[in-house]
N, C-alpha and C. Protein backbone atom coordinates (compact mmCIF):
# COMPACT_ATOMS: atom_id res chain seq x y z
N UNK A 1 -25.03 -56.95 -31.87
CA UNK A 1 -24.31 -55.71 -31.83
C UNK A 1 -23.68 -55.50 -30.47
N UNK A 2 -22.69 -55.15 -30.42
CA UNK A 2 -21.79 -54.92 -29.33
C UNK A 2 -22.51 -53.39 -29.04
N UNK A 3 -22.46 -53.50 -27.64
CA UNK A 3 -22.82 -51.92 -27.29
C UNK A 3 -21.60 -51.59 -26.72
N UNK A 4 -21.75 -50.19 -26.60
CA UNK A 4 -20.47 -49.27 -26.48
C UNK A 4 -20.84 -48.71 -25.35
N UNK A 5 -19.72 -48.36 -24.27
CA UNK A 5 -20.21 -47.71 -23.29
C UNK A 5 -19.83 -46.43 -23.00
N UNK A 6 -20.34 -45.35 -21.87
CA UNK A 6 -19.92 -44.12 -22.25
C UNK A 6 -18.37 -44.05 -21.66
N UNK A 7 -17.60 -42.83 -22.49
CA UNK A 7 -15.88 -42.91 -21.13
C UNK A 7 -16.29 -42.47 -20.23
N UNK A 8 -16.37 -42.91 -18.97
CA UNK A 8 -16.54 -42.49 -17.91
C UNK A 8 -14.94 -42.40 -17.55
N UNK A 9 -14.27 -43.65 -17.52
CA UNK A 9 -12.76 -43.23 -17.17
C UNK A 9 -12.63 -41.69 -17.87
N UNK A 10 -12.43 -42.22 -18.87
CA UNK A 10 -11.90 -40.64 -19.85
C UNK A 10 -12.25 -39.55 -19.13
N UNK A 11 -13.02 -39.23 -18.69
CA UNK A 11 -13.58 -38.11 -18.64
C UNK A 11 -13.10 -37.51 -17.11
N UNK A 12 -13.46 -38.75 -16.23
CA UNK A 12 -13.17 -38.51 -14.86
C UNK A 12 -10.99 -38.13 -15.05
N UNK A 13 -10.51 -38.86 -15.84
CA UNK A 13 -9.25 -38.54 -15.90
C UNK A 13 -8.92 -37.30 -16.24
N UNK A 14 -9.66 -36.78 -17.76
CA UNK A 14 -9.68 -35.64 -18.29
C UNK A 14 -9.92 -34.10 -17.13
N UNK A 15 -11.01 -34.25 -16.35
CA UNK A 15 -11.33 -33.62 -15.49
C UNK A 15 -10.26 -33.33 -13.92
N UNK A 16 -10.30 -34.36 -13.87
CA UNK A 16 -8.67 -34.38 -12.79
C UNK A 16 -7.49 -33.45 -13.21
N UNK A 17 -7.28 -34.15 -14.03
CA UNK A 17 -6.18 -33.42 -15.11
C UNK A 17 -6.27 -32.04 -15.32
N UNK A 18 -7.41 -31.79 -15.52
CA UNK A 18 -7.63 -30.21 -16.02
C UNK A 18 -7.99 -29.40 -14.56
N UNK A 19 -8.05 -30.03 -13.71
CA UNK A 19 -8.50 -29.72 -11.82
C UNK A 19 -6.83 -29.10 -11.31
N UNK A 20 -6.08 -30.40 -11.48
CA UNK A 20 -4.42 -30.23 -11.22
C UNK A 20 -4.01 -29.36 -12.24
N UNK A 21 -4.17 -29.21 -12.82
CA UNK A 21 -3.48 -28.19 -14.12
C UNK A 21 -3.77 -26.21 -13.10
N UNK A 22 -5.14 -26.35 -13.08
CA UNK A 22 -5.77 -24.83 -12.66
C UNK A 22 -4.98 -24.59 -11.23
N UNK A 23 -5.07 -25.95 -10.58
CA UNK A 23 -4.68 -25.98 -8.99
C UNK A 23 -3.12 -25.18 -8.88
N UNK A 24 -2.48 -25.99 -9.92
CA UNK A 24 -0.91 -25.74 -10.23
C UNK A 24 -0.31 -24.36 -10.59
N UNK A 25 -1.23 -23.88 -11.69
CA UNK A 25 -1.26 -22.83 -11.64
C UNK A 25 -1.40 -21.65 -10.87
N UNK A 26 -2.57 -21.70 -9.95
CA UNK A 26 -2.64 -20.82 -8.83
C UNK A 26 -1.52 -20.84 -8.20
N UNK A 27 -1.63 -21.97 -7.17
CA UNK A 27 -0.09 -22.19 -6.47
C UNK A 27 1.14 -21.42 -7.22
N UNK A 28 1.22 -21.65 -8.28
CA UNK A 28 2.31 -21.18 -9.12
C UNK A 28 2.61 -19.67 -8.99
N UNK A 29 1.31 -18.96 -9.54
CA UNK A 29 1.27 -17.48 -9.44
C UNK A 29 1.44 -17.20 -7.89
N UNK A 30 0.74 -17.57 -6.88
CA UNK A 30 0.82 -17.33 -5.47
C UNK A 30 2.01 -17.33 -5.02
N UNK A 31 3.04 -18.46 -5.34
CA UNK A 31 4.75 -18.38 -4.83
C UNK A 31 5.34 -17.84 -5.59
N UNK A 32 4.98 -17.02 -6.52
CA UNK A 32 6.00 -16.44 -7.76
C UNK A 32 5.75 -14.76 -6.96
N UNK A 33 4.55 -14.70 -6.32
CA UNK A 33 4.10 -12.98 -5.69
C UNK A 33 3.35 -12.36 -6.39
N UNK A 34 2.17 -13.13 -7.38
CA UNK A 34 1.28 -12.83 -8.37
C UNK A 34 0.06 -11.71 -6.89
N UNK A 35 -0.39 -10.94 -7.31
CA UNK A 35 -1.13 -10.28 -6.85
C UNK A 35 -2.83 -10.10 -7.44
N UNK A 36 -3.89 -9.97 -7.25
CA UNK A 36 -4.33 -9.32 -8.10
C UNK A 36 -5.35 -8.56 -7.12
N UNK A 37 -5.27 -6.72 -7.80
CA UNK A 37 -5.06 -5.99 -7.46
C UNK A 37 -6.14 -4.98 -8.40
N UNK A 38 -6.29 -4.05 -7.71
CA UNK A 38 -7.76 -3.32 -8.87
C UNK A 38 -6.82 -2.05 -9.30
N UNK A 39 -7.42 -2.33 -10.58
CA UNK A 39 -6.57 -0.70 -11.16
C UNK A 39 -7.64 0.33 -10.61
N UNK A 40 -7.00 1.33 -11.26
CA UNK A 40 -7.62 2.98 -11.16
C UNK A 40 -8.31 2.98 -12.51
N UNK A 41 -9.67 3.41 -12.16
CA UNK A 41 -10.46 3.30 -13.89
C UNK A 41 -9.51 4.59 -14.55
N UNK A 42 -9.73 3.93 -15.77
CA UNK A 42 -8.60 4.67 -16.79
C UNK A 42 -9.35 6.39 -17.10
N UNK A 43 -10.39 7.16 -16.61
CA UNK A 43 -10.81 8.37 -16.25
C UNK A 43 -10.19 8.79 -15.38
N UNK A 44 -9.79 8.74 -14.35
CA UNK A 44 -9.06 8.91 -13.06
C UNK A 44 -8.20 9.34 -13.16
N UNK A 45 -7.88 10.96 -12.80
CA UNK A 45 -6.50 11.58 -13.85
C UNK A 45 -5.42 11.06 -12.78
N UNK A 46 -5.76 11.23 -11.17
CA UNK A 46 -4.36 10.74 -10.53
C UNK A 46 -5.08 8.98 -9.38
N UNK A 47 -4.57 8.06 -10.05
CA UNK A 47 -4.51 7.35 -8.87
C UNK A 47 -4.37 7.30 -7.89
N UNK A 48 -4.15 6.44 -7.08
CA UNK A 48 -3.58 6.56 -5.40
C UNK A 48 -2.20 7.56 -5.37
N UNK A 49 -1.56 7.77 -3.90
CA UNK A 49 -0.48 8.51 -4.47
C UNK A 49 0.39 7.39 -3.69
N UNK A 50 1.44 7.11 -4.01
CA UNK A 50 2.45 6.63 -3.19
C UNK A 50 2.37 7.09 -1.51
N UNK A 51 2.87 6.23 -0.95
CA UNK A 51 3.00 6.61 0.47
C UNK A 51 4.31 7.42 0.57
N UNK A 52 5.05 8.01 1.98
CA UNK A 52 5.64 8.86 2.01
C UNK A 52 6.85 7.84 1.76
N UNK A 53 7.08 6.84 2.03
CA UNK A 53 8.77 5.82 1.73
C UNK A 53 8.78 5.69 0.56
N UNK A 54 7.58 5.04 -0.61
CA UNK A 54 8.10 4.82 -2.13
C UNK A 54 7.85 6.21 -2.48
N UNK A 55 7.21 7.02 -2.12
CA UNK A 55 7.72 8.61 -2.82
C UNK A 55 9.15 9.03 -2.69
N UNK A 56 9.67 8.78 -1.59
CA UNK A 56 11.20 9.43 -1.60
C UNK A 56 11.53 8.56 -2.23
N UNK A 57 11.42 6.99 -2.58
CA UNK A 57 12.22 6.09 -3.36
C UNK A 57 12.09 6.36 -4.79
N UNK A 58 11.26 6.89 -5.28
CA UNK A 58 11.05 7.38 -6.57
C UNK A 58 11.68 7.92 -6.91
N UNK A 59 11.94 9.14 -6.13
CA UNK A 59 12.63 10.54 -6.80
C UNK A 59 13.82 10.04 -7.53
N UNK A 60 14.50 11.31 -7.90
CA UNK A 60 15.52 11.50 -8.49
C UNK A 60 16.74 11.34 -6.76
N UNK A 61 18.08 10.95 -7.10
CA UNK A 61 18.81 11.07 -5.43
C UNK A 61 19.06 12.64 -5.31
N UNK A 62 19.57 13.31 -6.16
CA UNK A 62 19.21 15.16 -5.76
C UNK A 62 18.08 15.71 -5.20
N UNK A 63 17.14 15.22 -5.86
CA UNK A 63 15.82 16.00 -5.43
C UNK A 63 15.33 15.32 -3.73
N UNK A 64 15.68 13.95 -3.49
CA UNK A 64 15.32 13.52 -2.22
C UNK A 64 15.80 13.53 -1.46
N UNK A 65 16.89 14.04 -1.42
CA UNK A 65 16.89 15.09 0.08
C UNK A 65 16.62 15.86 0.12
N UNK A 66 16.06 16.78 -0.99
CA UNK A 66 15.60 18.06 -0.68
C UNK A 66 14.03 17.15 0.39
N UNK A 67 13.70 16.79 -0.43
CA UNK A 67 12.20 16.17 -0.04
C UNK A 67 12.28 15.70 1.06
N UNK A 68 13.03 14.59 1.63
CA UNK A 68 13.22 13.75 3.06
C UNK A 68 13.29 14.67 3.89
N UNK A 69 14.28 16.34 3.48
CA UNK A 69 14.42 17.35 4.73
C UNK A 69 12.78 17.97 5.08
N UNK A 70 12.22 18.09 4.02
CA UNK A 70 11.21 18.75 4.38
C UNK A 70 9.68 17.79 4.73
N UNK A 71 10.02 16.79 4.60
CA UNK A 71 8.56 16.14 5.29
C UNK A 71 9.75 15.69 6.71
N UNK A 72 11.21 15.46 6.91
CA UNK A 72 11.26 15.03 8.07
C UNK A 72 10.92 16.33 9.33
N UNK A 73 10.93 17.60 8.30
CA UNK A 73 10.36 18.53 9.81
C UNK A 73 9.42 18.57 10.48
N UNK A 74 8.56 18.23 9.90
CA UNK A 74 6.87 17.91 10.28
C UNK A 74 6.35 17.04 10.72
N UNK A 75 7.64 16.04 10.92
CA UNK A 75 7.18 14.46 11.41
C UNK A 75 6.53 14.18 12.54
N UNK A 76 6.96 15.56 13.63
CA UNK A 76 5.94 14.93 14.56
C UNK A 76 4.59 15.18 14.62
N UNK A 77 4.22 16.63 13.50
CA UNK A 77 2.55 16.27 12.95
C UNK A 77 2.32 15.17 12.19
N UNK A 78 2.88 14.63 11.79
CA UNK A 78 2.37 14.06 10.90
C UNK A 78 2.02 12.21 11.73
N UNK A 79 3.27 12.26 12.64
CA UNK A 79 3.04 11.04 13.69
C UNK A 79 1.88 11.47 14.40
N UNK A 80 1.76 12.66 15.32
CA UNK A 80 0.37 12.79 15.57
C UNK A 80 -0.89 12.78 15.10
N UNK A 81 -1.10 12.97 13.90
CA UNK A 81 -2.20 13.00 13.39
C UNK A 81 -2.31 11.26 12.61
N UNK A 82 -1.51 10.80 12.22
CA UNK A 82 -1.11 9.52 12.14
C UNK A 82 -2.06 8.37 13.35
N UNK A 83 -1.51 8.63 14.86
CA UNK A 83 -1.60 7.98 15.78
C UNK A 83 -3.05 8.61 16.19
N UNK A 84 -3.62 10.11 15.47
CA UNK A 84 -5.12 9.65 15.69
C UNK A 84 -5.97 8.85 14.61
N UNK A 85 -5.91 8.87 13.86
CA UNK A 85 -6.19 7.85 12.82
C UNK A 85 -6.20 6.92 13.30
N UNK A 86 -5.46 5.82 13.84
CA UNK A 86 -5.54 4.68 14.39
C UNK A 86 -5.94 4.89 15.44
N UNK A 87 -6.00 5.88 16.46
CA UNK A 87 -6.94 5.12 17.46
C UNK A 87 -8.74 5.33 17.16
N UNK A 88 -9.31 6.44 15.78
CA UNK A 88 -10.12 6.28 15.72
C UNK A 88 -10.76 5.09 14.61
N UNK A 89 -9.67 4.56 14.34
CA UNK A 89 -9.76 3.01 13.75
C UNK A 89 -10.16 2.24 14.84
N UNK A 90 -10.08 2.14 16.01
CA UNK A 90 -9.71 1.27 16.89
C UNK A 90 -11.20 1.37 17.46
N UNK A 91 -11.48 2.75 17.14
CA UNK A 91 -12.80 3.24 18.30
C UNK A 91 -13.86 2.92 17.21
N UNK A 92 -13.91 3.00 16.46
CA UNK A 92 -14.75 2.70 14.91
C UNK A 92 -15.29 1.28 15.21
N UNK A 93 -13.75 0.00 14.88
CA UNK A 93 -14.06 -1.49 15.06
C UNK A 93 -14.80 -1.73 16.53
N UNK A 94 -14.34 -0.91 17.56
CA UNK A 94 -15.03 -1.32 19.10
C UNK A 94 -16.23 -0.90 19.01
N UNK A 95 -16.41 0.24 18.05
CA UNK A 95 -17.95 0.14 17.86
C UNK A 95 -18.89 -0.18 17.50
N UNK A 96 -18.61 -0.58 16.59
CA UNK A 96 -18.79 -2.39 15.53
C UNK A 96 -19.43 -3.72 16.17
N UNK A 97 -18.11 -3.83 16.85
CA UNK A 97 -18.45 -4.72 17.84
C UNK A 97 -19.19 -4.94 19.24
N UNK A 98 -19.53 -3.52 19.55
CA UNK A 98 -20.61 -3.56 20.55
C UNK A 98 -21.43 -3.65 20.93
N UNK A 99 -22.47 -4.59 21.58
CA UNK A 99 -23.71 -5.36 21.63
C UNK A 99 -24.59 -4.52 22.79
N UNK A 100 -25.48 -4.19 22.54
CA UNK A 100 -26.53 -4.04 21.36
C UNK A 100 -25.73 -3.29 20.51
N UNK A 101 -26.17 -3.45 19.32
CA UNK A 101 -25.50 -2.58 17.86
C UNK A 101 -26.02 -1.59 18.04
N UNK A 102 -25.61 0.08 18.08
CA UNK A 102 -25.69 1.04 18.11
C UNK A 102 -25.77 1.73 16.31
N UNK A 103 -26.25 1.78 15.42
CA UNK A 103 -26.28 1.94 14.09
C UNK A 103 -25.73 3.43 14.28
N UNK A 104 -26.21 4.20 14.77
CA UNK A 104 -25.74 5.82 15.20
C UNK A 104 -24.42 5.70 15.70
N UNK A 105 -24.07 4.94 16.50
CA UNK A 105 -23.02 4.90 17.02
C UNK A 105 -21.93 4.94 15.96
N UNK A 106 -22.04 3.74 15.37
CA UNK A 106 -21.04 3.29 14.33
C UNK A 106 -20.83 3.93 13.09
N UNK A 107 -21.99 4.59 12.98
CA UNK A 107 -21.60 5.55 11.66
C UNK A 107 -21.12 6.88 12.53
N UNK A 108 -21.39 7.38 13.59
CA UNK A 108 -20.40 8.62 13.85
C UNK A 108 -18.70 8.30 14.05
N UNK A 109 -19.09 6.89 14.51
CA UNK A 109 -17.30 6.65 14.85
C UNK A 109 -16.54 5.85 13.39
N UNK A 110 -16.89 5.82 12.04
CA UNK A 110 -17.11 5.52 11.18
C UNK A 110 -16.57 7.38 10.22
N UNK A 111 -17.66 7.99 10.73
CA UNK A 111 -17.46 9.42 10.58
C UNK A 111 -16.25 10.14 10.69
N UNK A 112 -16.00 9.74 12.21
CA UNK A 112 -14.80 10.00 12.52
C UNK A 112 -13.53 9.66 12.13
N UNK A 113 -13.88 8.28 12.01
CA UNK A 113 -12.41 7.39 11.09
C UNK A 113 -11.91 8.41 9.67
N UNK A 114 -13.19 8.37 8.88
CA UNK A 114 -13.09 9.22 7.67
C UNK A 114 -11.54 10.49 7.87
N UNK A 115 -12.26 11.10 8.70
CA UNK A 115 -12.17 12.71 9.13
C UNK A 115 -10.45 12.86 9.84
N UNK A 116 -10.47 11.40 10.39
CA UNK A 116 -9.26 11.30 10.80
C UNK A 116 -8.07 10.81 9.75
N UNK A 117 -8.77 10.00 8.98
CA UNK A 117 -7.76 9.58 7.81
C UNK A 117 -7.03 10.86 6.79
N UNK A 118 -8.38 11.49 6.64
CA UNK A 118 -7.98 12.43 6.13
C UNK A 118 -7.25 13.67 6.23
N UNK A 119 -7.32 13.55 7.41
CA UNK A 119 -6.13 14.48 8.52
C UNK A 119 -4.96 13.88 7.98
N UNK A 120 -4.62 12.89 8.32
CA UNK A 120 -3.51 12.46 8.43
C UNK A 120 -3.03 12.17 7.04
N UNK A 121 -3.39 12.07 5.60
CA UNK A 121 -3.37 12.39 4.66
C UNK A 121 -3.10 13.82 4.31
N UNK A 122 -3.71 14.89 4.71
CA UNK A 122 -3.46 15.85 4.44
C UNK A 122 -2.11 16.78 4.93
N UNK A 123 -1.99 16.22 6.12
CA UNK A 123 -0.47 16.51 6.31
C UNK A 123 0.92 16.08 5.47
N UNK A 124 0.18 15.04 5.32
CA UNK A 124 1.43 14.46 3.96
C UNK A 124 1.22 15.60 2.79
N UNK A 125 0.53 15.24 2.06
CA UNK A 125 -0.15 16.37 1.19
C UNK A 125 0.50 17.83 1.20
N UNK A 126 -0.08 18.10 2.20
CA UNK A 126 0.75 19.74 2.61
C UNK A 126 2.00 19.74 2.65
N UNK A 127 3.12 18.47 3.23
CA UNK A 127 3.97 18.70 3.32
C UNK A 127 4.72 18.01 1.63
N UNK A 128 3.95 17.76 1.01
CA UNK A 128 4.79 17.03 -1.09
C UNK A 128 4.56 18.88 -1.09
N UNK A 129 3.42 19.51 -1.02
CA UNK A 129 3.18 20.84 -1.78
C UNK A 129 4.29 21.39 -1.41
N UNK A 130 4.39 21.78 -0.08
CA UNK A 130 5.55 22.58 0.35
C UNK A 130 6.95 22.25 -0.17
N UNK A 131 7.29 21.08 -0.57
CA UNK A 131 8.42 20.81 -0.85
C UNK A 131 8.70 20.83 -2.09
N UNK A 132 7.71 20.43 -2.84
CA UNK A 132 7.48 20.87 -4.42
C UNK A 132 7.81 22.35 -4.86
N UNK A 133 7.14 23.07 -3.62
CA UNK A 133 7.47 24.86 -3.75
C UNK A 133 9.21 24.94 -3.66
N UNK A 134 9.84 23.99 -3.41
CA UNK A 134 11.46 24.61 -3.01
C UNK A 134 12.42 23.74 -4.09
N UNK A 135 11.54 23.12 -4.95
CA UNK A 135 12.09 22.76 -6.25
C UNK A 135 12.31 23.59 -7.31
N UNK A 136 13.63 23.34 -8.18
CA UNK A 136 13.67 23.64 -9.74
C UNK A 136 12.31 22.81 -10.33
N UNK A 137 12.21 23.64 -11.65
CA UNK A 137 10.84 23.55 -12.52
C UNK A 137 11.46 22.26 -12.80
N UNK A 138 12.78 22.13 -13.11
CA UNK A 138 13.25 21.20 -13.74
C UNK A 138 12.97 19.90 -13.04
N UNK A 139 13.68 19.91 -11.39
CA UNK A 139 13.64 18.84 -10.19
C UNK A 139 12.06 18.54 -10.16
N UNK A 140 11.27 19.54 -10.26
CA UNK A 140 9.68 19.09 -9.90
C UNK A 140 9.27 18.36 -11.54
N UNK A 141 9.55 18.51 -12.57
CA UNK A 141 8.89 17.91 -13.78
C UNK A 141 9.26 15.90 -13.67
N UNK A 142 11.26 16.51 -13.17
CA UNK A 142 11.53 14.79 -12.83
C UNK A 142 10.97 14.24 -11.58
N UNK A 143 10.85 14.67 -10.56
CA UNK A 143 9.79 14.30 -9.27
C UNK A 143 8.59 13.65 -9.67
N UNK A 144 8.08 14.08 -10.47
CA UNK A 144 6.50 14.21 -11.33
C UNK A 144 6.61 13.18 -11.78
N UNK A 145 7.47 12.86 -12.84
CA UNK A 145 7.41 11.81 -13.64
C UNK A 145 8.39 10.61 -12.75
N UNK A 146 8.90 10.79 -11.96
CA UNK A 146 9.25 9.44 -11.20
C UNK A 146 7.89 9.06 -10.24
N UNK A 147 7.36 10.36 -9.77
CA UNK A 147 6.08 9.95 -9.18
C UNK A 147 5.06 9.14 -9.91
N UNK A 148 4.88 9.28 -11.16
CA UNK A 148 3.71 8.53 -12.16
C UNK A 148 4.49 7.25 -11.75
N UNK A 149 5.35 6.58 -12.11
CA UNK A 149 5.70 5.34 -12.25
C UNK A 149 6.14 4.52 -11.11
N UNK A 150 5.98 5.84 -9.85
CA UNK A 150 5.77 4.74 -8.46
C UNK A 150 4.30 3.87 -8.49
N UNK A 151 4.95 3.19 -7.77
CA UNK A 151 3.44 1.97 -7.14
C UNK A 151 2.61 2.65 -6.44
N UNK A 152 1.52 2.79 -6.35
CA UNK A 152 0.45 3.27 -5.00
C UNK A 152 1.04 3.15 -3.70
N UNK A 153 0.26 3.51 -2.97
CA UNK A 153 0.21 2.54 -1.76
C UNK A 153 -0.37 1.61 -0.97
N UNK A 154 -0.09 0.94 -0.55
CA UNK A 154 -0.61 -0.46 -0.42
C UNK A 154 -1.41 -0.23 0.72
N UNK A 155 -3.19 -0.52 1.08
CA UNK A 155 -3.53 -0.31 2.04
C UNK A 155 -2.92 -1.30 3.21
N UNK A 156 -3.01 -2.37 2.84
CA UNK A 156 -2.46 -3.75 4.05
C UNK A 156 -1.12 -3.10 4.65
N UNK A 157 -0.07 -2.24 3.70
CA UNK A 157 0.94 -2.14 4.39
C UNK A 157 1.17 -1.39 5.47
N UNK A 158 -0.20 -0.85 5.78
CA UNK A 158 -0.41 -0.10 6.82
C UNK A 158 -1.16 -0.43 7.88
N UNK A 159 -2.20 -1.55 8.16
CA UNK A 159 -3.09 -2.56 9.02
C UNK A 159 -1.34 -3.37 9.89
N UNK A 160 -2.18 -2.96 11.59
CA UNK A 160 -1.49 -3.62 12.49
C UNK A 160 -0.89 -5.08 12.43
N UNK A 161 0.24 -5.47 13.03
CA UNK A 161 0.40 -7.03 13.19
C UNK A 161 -0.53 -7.79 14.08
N UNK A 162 -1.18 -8.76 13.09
CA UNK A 162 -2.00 -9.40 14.44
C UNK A 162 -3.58 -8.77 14.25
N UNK A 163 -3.97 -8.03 13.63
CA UNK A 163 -5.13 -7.16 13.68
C UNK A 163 -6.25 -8.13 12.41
N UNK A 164 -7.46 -7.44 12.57
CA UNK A 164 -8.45 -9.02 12.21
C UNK A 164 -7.97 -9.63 10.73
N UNK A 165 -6.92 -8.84 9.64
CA UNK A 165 -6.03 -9.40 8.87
C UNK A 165 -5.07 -10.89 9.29
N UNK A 166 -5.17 -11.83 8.90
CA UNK A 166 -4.15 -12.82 9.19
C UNK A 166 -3.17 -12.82 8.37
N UNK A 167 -2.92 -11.94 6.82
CA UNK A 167 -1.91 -11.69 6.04
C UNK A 167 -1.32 -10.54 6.39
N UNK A 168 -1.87 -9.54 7.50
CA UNK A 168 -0.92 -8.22 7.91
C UNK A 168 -0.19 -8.44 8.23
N UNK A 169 0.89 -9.50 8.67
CA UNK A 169 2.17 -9.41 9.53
C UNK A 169 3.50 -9.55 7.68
N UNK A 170 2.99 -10.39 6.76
CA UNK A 170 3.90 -10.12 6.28
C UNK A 170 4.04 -8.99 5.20
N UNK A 171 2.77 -8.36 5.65
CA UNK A 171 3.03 -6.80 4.71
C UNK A 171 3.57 -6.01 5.32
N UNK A 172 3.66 -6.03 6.71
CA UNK A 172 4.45 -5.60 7.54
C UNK A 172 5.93 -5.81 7.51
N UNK A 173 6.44 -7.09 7.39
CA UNK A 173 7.78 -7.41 7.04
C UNK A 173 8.33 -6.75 5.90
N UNK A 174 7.46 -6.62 4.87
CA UNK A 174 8.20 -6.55 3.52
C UNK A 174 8.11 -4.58 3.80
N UNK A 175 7.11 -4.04 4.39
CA UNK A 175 7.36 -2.63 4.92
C UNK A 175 8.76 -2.50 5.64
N UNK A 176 9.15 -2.84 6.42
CA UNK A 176 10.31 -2.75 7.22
C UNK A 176 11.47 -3.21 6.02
N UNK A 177 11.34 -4.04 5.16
CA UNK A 177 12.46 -4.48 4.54
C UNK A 177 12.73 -3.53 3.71
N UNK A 178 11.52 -2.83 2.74
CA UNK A 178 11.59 -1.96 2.39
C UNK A 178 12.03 -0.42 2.89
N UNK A 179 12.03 -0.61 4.19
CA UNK A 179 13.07 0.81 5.02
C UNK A 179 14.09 0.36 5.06
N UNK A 180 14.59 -0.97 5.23
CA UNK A 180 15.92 -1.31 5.22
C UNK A 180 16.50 -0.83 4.14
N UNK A 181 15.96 -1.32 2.80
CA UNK A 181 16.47 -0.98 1.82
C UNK A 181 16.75 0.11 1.60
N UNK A 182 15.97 1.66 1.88
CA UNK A 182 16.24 2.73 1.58
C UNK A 182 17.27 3.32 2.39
N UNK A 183 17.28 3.05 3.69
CA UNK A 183 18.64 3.27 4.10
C UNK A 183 19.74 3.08 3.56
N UNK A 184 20.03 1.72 3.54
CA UNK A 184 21.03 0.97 2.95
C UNK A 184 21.56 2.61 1.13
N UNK A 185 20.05 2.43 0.46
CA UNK A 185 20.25 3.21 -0.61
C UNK A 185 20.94 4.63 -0.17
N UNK A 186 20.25 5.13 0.78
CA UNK A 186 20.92 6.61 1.11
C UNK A 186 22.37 6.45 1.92
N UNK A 187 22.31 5.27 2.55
CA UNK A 187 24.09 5.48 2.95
C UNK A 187 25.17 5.48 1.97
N UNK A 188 24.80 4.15 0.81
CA UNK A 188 25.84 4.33 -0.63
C UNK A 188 25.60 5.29 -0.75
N UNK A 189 23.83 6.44 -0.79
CA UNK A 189 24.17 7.50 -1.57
C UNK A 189 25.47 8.41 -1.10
N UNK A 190 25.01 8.53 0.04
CA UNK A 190 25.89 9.78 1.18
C UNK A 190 27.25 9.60 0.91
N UNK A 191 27.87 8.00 1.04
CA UNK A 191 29.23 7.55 0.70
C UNK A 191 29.40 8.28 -0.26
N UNK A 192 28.95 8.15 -1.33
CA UNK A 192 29.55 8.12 -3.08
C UNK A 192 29.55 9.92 -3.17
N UNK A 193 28.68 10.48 -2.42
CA UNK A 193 29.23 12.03 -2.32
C UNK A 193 29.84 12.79 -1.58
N UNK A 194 29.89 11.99 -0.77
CA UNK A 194 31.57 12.91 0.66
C UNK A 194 32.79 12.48 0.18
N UNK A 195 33.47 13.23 0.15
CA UNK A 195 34.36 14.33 -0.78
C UNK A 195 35.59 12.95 -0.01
């Protein structure tokens, strides 16, 4: 009787094959700009909210200038409270990193980060309410519903260039490109309505 032996080729080929196949794929999704990204559990009546650039990009072009006028008055609260946020980001990670580990330490400056984020959140906040108040029922229902179908906001697009992220610099790029763009959008707009 002839004995038979096991496929070892086969198999080792089969396996390769199906190795390059998965490999290809990734790669594939990765240069195409595949993301993956956590939803909002479907209980969650409002997700993230847009940041203040894809909110004005949302709107309706009537309603966003009403909107752009009224968060650009406040801008320099809102840069201030902004620029404490990051430096109590800054004071948070240095505290992190400071030897001996201070456990007290790091959760007050941890504390603080919180307290500061939320500052600086809430000025945004205050300033959608306020501007919402100087809308038609009508302008605020379409605001609303261009708002549902904006994107969140992206935390990375807000982490420094260079900072312990090694992918922050090009979320950074595509941030800036994305102001390019809205300019660009509001100058056709401005064109196409001066008389």
């Amino acid at each position: 009787m002839s004995e038979r032996r096991f496929p070892w080729r086969t198999l080792l080929f089969l396996s390769v094959a199906v190795n390059l196949l998965v490999l290809g794929a990734v790669a594939g999704a990765y240069s195409a700009g595949v993301r993956v990204e956590r939803q909002a559990p479907a209980a969650a009546v409002v997700g993230r909210l847009p940041g203040p650039r894809a909110f004005l990009a949302a709107l309706p072009p009537d309603t966003r200038a009403k909107m752009r006028d009224q968060l650009a008055s406040s801008l320099s609260e809102a840069r201030s409270a902004r620029e404490a946020a990051l430096q109590a980001r800054r004071d948070a990670f240095a505290a992190a990193a400071a030897e001996p580990y201070d456990v007290e330490r790091v959760r007050a400056a941890f504390a603080r980060l919180r307290a500061a984020d939320q500052a600086a959140i809430a000025v945004f906040h205050d300033n959608v309410v306020e501007a919402f108040a100087r809308l038609t029922p009508d302008e605020r229902r379409e605001a609303l519903e261009a708002l549902r179908r904006a994107a969140p906001a992206r935390r990375n697009a807000q982490a420094e260039p260079g900072a312990a992220d090694p992918d922050a610099r090009p979320a950074i790029a595509g941030a800036r490109r994305e102001q390019w763009r809205e300019r660009r959008r509001q100058r056709r707009f401005e064109r196409r309505q001066a008389p």
